[in-house]
Protein backbone atom coordinates (compact mmCIF):
# COMPACT_ATOMS: atom_id res chain seq x y z
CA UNK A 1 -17.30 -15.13 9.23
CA UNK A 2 -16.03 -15.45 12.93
CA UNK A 3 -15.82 -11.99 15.12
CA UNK A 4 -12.95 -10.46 13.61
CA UNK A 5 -9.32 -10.86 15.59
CA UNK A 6 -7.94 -8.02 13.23
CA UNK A 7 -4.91 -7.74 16.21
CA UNK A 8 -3.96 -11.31 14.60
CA UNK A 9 -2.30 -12.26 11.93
CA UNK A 10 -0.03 -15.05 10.33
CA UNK A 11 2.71 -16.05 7.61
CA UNK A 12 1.05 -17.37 4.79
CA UNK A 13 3.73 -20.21 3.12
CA UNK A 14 5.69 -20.91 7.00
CA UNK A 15 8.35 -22.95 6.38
CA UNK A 16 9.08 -24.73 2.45
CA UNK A 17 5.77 -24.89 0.78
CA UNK A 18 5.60 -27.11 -1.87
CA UNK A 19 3.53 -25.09 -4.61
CA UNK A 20 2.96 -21.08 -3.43
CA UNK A 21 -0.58 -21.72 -4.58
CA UNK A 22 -1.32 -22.92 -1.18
CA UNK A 23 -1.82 -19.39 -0.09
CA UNK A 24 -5.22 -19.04 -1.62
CA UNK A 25 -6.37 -21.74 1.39
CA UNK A 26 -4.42 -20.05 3.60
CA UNK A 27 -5.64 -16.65 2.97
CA UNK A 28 -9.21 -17.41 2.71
CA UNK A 29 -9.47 -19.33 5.92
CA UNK A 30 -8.01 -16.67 7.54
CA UNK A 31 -10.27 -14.24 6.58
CA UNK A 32 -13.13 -15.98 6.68
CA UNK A 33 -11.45 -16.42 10.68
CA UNK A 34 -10.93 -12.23 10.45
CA UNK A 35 -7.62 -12.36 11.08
CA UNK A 36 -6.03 -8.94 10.23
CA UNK A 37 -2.87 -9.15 8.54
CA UNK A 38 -1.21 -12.10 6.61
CA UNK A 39 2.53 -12.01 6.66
CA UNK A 40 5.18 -12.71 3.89
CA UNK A 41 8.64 -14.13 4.74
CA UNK A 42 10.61 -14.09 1.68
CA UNK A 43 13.31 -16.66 0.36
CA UNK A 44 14.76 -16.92 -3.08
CA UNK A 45 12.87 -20.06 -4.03
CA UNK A 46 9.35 -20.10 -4.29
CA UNK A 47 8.46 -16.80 -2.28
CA UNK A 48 9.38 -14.17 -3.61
CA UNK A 49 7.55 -11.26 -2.11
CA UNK A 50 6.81 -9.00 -5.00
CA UNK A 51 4.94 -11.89 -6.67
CA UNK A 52 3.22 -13.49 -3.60
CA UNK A 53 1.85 -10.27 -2.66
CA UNK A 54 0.35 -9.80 -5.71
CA UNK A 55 -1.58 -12.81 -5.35
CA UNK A 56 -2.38 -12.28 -1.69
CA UNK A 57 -4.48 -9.19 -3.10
CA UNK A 58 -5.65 -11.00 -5.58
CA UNK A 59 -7.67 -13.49 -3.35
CA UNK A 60 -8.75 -11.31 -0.57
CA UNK A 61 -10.68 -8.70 0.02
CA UNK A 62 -10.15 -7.43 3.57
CA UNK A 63 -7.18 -8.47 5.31
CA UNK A 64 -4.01 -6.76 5.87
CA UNK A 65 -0.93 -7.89 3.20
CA UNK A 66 2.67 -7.76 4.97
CA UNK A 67 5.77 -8.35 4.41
CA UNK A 68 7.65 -9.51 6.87
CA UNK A 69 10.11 -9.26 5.36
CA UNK A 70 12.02 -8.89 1.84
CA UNK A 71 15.35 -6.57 2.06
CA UNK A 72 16.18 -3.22 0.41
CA UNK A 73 19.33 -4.20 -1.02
CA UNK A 74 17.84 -6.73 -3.06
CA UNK A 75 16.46 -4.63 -5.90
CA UNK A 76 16.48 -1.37 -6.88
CA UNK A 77 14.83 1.26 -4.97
CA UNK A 78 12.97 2.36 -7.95
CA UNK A 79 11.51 -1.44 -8.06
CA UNK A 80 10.41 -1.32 -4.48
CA UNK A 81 8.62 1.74 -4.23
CA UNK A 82 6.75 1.12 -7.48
CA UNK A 83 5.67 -2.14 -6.13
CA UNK A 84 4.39 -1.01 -3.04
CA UNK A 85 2.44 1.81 -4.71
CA UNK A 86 0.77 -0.54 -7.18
CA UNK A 87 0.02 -3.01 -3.83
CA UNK A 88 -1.32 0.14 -2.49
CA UNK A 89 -3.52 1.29 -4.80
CA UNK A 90 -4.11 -2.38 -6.06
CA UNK A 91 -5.49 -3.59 -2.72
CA UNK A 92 -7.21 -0.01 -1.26
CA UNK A 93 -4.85 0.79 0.96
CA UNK A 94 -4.01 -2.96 2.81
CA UNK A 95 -0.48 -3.32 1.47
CA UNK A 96 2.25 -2.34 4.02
CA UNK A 97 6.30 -2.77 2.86
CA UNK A 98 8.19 -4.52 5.35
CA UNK A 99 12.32 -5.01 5.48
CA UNK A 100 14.26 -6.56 8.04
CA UNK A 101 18.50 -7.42 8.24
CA UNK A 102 18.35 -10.73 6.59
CA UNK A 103 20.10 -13.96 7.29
CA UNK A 104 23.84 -12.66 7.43
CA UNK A 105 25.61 -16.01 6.41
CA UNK A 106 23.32 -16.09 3.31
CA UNK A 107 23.85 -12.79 2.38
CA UNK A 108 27.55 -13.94 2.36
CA UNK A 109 27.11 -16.97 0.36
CA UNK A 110 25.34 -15.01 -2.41
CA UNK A 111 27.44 -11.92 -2.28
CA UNK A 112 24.91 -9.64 -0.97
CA UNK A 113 26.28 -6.83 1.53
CA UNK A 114 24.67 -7.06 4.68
CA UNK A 115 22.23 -4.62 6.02
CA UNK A 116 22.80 -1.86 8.51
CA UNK A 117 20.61 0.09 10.75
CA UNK A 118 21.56 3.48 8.96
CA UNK A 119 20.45 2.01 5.45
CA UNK A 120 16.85 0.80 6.81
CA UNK A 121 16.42 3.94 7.96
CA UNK A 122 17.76 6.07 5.00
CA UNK A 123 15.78 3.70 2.79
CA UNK A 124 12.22 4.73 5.13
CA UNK A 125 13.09 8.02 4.36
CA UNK A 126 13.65 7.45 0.83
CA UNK A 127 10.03 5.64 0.17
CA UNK A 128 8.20 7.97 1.84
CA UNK A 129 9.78 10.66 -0.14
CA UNK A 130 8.88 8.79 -3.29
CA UNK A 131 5.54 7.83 -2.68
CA UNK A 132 4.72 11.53 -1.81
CA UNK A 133 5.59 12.65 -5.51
CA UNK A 134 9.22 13.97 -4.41
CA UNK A 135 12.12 13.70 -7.33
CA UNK A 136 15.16 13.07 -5.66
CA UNK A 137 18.79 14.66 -7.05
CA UNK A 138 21.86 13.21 -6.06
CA UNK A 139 20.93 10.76 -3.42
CA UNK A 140 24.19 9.77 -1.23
CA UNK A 141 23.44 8.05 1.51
CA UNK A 142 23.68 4.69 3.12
CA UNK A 143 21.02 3.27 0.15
CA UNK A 144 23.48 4.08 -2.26
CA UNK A 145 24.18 7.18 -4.24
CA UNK A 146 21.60 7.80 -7.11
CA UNK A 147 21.71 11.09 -9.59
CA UNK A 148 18.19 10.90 -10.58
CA UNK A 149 14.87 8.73 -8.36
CA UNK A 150 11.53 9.63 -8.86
CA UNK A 151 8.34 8.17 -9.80
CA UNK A 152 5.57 10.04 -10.33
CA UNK A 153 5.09 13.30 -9.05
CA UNK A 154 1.63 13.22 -8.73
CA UNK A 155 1.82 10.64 -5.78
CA UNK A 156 0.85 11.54 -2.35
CA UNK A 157 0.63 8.06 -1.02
CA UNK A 158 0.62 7.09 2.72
CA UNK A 159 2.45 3.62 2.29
CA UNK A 160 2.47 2.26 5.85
CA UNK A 161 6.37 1.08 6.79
CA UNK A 162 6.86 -2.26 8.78
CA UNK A 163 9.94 -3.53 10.34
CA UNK A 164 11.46 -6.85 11.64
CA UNK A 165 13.36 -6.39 15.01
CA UNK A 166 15.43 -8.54 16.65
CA UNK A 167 17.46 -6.23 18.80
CA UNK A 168 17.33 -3.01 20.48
CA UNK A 169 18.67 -1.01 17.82
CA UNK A 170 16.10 -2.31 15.12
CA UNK A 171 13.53 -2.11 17.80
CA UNK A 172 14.83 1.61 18.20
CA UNK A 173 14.88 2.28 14.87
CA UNK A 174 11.51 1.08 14.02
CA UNK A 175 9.80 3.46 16.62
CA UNK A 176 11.65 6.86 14.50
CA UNK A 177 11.15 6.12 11.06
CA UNK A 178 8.70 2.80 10.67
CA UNK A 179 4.85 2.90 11.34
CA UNK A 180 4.89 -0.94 12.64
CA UNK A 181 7.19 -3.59 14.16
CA UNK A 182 7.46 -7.14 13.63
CA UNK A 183 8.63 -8.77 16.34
CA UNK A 184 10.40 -11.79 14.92
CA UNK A 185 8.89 -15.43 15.43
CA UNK A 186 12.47 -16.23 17.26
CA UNK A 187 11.52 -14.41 19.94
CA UNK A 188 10.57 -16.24 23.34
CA UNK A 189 7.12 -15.88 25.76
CA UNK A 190 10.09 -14.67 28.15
CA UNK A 191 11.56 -11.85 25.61
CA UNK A 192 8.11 -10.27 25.03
């Protein structure tokens, strides 16, 4: 293995893979490189994140699993904090959740409300509640109202939070309620 560039990583699957097996390449060249984190981009074809992170932990053994990003209002928030606990515990600790806005026009082609700064946040807030063993009565906030979430109360998980930021309300919003920020792959030498 090369001296490890753990401050590096990369999106497994960039652009339309053909088959998402070829992340098992992917992923082992880039440890065997010691990169540190390997980053999911979801799309509703062949990468959905749930599943590809599954198999990212499946074929590694050290590198950090991302994603960068899947949505919250895409399932239920029941679905994504059970997910990222069993990443959690099934890679020791490497798994870190990652949401972003979305693509806007898609979001309107498929009927999906779009995304707003107070719902990333109240969703943070709403995880790390969860995945510290918290039941939750008669959530109304920008998530959604919910009578009843909770998963186990035995859970006192530290689930690092990612975000992808494009602007300086995201970028804001990352540094109060996310441990990370993805700076998206739009951005120029110039921006940064």
């Amino acid at each position: 293995m090369a001296a490890p560039l753990t401050e590096l990583g990369f999106y497994t699957l960039a652009g339309a893979p053909d088959s998402p097996r070829e992340l098992i390449a992917e992923v082992a060249q880039a440890e065997e490189l010691g990169l540190g984190s390997v980053f999911i981009s979801e799309r509703f074809d062949l990468k959905e994140a749930a599943t590809i992170s599954g198999a990212v932990g499946a074929v590694s053994n050290h590198i950090r699993i991302v994603t960068a990003a899947t949505n919250h209002n895409t399932r239920h928030p029941l679905v994504t904090a059970s997910h990222a606990t069993t990443m959690h515990r099934l890679t020791g600790g490497r798994y870190v959740l990652g949401i972003g806005r979305g693509i806007a026009p898609m979001f309107d082609a498929y009927g999906i409300p779009k995304i707003t700064t107070a719902q990333m946040e109240d969703f943070a807030g709403v995880m790390r509640r969860l995945w510290h063993g918290e039941m939750i009565f008669g959530h109304d906030g920008p998530i959604g109202s919910y009578p009843v979430l909770r998963l186990n109360p035995d859970f006192d998980e530290d689930i690092e939070l990612s975000l992808v930021a494009f602007g300086p309300n995201t970028l804001a919003l990352g540094g109060r309620a996310f441990d990370h920020v993805v700076l998206h792959t739009f951005f120029t030498d110039e921006t940064l």
